[in-house]
N, C-alpha and C. Protein backbone atom coordinates (compact mmCIF):
# COMPACT_ATOMS: atom_id res chain seq x y z
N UNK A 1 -1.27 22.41 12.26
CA UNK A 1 -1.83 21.09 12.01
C UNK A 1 -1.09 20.45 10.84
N UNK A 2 -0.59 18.98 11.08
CA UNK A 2 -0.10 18.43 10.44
C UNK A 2 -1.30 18.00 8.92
N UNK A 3 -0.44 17.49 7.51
CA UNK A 3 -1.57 17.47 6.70
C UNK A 3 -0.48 16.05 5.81
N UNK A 4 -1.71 15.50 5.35
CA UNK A 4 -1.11 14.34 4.42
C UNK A 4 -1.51 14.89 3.00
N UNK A 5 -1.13 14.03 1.83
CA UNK A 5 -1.07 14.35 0.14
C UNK A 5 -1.74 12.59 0.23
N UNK A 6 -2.83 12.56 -0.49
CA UNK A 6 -2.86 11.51 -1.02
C UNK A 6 -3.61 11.13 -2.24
N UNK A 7 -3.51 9.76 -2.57
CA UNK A 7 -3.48 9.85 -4.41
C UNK A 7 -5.20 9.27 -4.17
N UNK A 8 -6.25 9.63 -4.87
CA UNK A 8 -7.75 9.28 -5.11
C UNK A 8 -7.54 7.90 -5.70
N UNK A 9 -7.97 6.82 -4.95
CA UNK A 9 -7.72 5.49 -5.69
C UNK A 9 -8.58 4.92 -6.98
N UNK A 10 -9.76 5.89 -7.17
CA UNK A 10 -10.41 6.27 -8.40
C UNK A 10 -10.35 7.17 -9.40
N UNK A 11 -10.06 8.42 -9.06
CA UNK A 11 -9.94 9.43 -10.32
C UNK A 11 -7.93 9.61 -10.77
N UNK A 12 -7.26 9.21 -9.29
CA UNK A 12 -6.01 9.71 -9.18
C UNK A 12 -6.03 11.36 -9.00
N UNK A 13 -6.40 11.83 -8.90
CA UNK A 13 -6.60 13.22 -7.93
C UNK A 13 -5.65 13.76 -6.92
N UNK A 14 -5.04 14.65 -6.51
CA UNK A 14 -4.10 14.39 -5.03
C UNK A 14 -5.19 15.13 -4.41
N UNK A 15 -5.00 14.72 -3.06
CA UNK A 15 -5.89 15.63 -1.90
C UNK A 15 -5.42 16.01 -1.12
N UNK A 16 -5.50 17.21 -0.07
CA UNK A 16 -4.84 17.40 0.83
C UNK A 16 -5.59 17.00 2.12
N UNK A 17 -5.03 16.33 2.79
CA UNK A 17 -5.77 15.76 4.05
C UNK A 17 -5.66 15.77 5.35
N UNK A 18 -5.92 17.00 6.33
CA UNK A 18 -5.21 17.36 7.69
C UNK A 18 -5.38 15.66 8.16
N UNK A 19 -3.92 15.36 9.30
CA UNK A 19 -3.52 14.60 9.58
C UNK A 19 -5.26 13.93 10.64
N UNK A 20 -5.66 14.66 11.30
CA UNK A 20 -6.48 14.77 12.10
C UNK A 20 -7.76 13.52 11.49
N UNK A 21 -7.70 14.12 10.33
CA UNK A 21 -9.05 13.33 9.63
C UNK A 21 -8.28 11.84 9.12
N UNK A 22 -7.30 11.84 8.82
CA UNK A 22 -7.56 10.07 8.26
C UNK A 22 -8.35 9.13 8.84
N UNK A 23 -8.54 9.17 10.04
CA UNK A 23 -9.15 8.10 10.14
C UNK A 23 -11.08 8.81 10.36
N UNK A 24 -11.15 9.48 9.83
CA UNK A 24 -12.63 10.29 9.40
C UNK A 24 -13.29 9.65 8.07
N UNK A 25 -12.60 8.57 7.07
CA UNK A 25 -13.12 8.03 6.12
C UNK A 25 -12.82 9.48 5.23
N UNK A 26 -11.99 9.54 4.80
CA UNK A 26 -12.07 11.15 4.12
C UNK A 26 -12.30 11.12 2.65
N UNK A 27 -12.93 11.46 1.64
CA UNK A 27 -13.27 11.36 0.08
C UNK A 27 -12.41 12.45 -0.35
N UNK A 28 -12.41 11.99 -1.84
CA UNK A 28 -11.56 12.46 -2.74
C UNK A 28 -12.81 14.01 -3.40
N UNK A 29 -11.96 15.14 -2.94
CA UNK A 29 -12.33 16.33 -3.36
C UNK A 29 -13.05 16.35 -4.58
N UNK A 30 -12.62 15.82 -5.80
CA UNK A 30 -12.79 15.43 -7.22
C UNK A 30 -14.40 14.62 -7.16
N UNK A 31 -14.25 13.34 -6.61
CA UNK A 31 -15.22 11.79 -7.32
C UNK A 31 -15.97 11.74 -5.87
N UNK A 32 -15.68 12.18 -5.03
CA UNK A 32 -16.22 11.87 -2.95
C UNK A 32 -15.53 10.47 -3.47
N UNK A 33 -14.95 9.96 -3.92
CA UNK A 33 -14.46 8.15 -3.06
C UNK A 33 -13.77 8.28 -2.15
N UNK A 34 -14.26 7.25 -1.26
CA UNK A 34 -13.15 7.00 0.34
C UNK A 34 -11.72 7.20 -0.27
N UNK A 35 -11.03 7.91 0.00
CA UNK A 35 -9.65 7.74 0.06
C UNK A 35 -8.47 6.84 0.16
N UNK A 36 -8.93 6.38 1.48
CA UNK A 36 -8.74 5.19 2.47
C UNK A 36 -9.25 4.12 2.55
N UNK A 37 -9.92 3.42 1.46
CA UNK A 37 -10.56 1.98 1.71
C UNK A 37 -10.10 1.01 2.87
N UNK A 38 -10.86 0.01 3.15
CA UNK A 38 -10.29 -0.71 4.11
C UNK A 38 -9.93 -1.84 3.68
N UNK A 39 -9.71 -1.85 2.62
CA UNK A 39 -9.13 -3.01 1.10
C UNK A 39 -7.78 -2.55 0.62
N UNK A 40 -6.91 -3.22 0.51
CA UNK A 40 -5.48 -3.15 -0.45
C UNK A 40 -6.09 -2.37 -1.68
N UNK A 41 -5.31 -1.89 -1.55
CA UNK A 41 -5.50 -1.13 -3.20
C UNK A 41 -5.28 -1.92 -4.41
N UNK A 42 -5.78 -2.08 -5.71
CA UNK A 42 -5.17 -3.04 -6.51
C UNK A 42 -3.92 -1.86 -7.19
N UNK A 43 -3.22 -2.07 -7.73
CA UNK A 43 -2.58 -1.45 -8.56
C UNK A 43 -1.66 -1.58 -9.86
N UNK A 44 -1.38 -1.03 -10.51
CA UNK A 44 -0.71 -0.80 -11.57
C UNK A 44 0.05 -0.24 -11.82
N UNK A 45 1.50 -0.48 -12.51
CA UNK A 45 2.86 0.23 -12.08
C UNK A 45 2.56 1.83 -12.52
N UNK A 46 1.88 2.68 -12.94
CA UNK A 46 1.65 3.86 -13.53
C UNK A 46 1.02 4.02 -12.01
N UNK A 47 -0.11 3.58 -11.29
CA UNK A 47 -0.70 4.16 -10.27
C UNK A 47 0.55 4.33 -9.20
N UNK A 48 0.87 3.04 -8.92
CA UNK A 48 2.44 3.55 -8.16
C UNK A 48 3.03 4.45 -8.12
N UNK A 49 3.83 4.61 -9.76
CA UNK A 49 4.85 5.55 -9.47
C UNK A 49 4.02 6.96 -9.13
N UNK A 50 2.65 7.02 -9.31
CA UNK A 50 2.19 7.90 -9.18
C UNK A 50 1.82 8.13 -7.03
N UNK A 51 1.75 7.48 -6.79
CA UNK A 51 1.58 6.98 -5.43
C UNK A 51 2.86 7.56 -4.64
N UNK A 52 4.09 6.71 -5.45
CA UNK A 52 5.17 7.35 -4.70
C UNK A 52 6.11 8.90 -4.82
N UNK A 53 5.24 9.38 -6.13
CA UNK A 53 5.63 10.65 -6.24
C UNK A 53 4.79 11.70 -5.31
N UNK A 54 3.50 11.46 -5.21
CA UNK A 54 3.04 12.48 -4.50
C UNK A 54 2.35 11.98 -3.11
N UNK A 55 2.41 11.13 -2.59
CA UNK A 55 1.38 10.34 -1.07
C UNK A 55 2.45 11.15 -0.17
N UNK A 56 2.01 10.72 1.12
CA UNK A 56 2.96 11.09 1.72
C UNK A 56 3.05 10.10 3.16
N UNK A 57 1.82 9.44 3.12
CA UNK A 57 1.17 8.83 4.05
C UNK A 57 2.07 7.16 3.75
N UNK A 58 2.54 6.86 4.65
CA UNK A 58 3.73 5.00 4.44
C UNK A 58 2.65 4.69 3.54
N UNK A 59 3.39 3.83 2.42
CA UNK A 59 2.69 2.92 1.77
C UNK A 59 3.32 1.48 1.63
N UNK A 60 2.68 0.58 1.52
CA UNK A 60 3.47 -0.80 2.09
C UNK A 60 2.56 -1.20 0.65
N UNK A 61 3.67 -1.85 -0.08
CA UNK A 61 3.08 -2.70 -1.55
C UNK A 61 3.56 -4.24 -1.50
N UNK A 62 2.35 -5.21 -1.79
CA UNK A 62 2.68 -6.75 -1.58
C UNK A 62 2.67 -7.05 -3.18
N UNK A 63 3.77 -7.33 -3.76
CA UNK A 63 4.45 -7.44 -4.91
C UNK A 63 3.79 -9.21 -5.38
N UNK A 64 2.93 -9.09 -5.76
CA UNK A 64 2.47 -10.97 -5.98
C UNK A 64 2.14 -11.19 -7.04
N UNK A 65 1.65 -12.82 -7.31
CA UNK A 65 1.20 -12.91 -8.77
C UNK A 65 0.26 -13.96 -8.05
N UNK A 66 -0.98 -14.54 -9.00
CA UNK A 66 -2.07 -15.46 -9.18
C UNK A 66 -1.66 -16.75 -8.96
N UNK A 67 -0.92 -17.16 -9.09
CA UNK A 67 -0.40 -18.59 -9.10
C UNK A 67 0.44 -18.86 -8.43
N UNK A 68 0.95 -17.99 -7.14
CA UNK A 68 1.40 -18.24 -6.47
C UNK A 68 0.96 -19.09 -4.94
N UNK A 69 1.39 -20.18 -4.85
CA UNK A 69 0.88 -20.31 -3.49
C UNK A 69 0.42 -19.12 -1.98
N UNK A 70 1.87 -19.23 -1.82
CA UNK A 70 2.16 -18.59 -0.48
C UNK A 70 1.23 -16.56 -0.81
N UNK A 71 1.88 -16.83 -2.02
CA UNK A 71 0.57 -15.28 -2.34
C UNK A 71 -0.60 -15.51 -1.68
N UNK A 72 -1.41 -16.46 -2.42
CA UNK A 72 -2.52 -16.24 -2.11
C UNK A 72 -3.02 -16.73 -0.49
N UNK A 73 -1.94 -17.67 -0.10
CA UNK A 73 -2.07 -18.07 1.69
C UNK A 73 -1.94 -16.90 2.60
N UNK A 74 -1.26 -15.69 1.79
CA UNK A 74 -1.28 -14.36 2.75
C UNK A 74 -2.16 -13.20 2.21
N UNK A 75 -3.09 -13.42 1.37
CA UNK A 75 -3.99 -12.80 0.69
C UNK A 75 -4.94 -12.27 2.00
N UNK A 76 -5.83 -12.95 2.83
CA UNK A 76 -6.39 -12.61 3.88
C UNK A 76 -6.35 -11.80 4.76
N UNK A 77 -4.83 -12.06 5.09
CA UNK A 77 -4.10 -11.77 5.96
C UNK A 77 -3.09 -10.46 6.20
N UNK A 78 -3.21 -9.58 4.58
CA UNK A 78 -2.91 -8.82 3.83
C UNK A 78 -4.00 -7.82 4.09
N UNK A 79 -4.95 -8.54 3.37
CA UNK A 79 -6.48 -7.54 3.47
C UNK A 79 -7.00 -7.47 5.16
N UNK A 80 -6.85 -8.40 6.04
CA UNK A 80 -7.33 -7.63 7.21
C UNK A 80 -5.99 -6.96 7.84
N UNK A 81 -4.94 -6.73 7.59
CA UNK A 81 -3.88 -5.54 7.82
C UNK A 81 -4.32 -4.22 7.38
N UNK A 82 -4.83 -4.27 6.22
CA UNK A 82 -4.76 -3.16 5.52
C UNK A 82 -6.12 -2.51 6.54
N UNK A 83 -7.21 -3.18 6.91
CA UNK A 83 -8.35 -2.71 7.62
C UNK A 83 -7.77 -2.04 8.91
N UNK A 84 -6.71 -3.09 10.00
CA UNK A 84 -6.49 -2.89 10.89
C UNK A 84 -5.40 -1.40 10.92
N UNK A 85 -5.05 -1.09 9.79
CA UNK A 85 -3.82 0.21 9.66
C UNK A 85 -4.74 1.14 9.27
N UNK A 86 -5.52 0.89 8.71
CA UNK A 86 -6.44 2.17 8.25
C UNK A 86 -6.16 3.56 8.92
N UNK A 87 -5.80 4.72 7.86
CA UNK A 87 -5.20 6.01 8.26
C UNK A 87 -3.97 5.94 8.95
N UNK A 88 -3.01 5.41 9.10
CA UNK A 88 -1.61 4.79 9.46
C UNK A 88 -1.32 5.18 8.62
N UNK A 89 -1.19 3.87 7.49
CA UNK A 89 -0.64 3.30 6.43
C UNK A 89 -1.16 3.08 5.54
N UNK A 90 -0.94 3.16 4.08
CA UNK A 90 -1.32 2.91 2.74
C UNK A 90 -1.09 1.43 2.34
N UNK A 91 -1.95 0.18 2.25
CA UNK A 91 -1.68 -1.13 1.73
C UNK A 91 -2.78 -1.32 0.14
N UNK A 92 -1.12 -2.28 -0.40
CA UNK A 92 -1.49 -2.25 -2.09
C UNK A 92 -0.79 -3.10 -2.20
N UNK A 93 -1.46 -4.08 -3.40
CA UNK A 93 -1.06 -5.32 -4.43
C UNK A 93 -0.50 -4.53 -5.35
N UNK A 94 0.52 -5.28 -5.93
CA UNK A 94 0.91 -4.89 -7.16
C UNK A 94 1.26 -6.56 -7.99
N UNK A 95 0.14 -6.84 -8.68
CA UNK A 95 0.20 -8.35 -9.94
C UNK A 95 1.25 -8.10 -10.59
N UNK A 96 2.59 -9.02 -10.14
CA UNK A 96 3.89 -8.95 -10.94
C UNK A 96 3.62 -9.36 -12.19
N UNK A 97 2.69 -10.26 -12.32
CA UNK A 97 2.16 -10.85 -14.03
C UNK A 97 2.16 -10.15 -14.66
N UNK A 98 1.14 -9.28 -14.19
CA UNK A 98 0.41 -8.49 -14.90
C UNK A 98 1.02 -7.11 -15.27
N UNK A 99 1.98 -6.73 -14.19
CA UNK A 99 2.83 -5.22 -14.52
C UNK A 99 4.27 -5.72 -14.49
N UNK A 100 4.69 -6.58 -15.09
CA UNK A 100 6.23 -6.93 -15.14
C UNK A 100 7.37 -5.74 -15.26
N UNK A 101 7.19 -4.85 -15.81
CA UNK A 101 7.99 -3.68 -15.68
C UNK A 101 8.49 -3.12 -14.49
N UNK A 102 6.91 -2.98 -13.59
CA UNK A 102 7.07 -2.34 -12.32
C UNK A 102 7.69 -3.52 -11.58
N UNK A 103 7.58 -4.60 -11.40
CA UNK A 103 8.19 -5.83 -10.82
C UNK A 103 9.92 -5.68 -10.73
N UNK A 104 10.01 -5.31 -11.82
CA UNK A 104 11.81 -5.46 -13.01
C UNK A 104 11.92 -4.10 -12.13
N UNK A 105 11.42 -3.02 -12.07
CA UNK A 105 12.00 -1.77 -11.65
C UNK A 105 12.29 -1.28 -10.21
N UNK A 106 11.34 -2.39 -9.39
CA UNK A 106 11.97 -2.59 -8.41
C UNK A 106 12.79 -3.88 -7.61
N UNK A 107 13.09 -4.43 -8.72
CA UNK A 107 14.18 -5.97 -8.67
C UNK A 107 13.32 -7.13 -7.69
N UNK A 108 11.90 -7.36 -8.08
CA UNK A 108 11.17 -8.38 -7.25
C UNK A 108 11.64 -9.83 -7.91
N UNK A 109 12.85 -10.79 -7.02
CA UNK A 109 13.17 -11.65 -7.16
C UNK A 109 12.35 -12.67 -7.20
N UNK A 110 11.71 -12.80 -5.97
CA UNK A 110 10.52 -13.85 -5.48
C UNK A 110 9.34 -13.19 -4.55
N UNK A 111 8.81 -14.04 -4.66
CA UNK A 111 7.16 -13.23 -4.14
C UNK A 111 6.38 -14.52 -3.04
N UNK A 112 5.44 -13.83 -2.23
CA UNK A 112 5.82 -12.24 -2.33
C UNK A 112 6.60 -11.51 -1.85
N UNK A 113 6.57 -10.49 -2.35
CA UNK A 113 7.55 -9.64 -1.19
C UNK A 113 6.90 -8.05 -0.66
N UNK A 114 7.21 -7.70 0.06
CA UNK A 114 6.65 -6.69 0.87
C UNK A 114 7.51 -5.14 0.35
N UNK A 115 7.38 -4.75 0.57
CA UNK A 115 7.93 -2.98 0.10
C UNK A 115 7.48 -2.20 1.20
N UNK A 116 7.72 -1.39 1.99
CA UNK A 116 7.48 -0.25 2.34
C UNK A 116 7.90 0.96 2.04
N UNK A 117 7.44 1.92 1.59
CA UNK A 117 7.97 3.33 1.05
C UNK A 117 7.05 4.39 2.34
N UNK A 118 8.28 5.52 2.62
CA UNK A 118 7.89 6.90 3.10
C UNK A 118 8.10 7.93 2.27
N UNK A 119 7.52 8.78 1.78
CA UNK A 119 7.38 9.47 0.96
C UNK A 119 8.46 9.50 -0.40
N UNK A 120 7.91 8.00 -0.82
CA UNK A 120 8.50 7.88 -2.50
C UNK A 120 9.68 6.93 -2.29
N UNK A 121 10.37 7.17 -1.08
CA UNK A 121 11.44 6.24 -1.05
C UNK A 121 11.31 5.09 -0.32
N UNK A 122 11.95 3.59 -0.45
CA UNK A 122 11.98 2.77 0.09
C UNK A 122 12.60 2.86 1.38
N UNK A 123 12.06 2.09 2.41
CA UNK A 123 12.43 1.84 3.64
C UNK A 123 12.40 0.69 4.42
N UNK A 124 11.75 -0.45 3.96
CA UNK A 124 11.75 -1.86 4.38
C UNK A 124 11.70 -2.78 3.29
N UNK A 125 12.15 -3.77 3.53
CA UNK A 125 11.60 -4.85 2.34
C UNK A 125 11.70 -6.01 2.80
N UNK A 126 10.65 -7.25 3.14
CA UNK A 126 10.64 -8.57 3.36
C UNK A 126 9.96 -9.54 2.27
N UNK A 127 10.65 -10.39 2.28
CA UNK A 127 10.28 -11.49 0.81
C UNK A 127 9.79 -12.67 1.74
N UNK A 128 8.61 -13.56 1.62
CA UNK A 128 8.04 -14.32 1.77
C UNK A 128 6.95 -14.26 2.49
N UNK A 129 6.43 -15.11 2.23
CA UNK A 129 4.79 -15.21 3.26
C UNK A 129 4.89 -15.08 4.75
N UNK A 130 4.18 -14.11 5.59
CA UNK A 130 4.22 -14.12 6.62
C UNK A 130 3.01 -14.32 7.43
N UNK A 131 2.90 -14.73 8.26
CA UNK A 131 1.57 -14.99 9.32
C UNK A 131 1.02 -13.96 9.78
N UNK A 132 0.07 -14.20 10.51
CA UNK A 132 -0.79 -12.46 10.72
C UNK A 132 0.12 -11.80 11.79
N UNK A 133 0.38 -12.50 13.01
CA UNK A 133 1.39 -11.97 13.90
C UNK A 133 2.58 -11.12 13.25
N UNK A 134 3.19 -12.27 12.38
CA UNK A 134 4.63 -11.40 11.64
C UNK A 134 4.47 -10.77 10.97
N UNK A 135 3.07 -10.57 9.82
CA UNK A 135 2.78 -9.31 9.33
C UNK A 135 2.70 -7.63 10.45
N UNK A 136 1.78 -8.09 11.29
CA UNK A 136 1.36 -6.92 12.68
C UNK A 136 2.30 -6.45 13.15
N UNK A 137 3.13 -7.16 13.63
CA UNK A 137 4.63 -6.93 14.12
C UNK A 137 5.40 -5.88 13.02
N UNK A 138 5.67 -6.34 11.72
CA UNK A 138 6.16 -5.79 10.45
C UNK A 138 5.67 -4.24 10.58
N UNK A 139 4.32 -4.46 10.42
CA UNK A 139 3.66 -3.46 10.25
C UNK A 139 3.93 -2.35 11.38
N UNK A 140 3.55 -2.61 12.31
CA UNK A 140 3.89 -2.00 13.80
C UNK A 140 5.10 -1.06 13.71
N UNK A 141 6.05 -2.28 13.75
CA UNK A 141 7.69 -1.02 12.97
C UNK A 141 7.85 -0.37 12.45
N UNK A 142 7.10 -0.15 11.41
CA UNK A 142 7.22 0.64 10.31
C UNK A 142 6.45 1.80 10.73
N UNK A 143 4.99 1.78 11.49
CA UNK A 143 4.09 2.93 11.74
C UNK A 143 4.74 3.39 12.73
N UNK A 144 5.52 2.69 13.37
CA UNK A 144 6.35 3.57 14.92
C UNK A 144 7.36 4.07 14.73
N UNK A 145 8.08 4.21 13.46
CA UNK A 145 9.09 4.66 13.14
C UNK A 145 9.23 5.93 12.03
């Protein structure tokens, strides 16, 4: 049986998680929190790098800031992805404002922009607002691959 690593989006904890159960709502060994919310994760460049050192499960990060238009026009549209991937895929904000470092460390020109990582390393990247279709589609590729 296949098994995933993933990071407790409350205590930061790793868990080990047979592949079988993600989509079982699975809690963190440590705190019981869902694992897997059906919400973007918020994050912070420390939770990241922590994310991409030990997850193992795709994680797709939407690199944005508050004052952005087109951010917040794909804000929705973001959060019902992240519902519809549930146990797939890992979806997370990362506030360029707010964590400028992590922004700078992975060279986010303009926003938003999209990231996908498989275990720690990058593997996709699209910059601008996309519609729910071209998000699904996005998304789709990435889980089939």
């Amino acid at each position: 049986m296949s098994e995933h690593f993933l990071i407790c989006p409350a205590c930061q904890a790793k868990n080990r998680v047979p592949s079988a159960r993600l989509l079982q709502a699975p809690q963190c060994g440590k705190c019981k929190v869902n694992l897997l919310p059906a919400e973007p994760l918020a994050l912070t460049g420390n939770q990241l790098s922590r994310l991409l050192a030990h997850e193992t499960l795709p994680l797709v990060v939407d690199f944005w800031a508050p004052w952005c238009g087109p951010c917040l026009q794909m804000e929705p549209t973001f959060a019902a992805a992240a519902a519809n991937m549930q146990g797939q895929l890992r979806l997370a904000k990362l506030d360029t404002e707010a964590q400028q470092a992590a922004a700078a460390q992975f060279g986010i020109r303009s926003i938003p922009t999209l990231i996908a990582f498989v275990k720690g390393k990058e593997v996709a990247r699209q910059s601008g607002a996309l519609s729910a279709g071209q998000l699904q589609q996005w998304l789709q590729q990435l889980s089939s691959s």
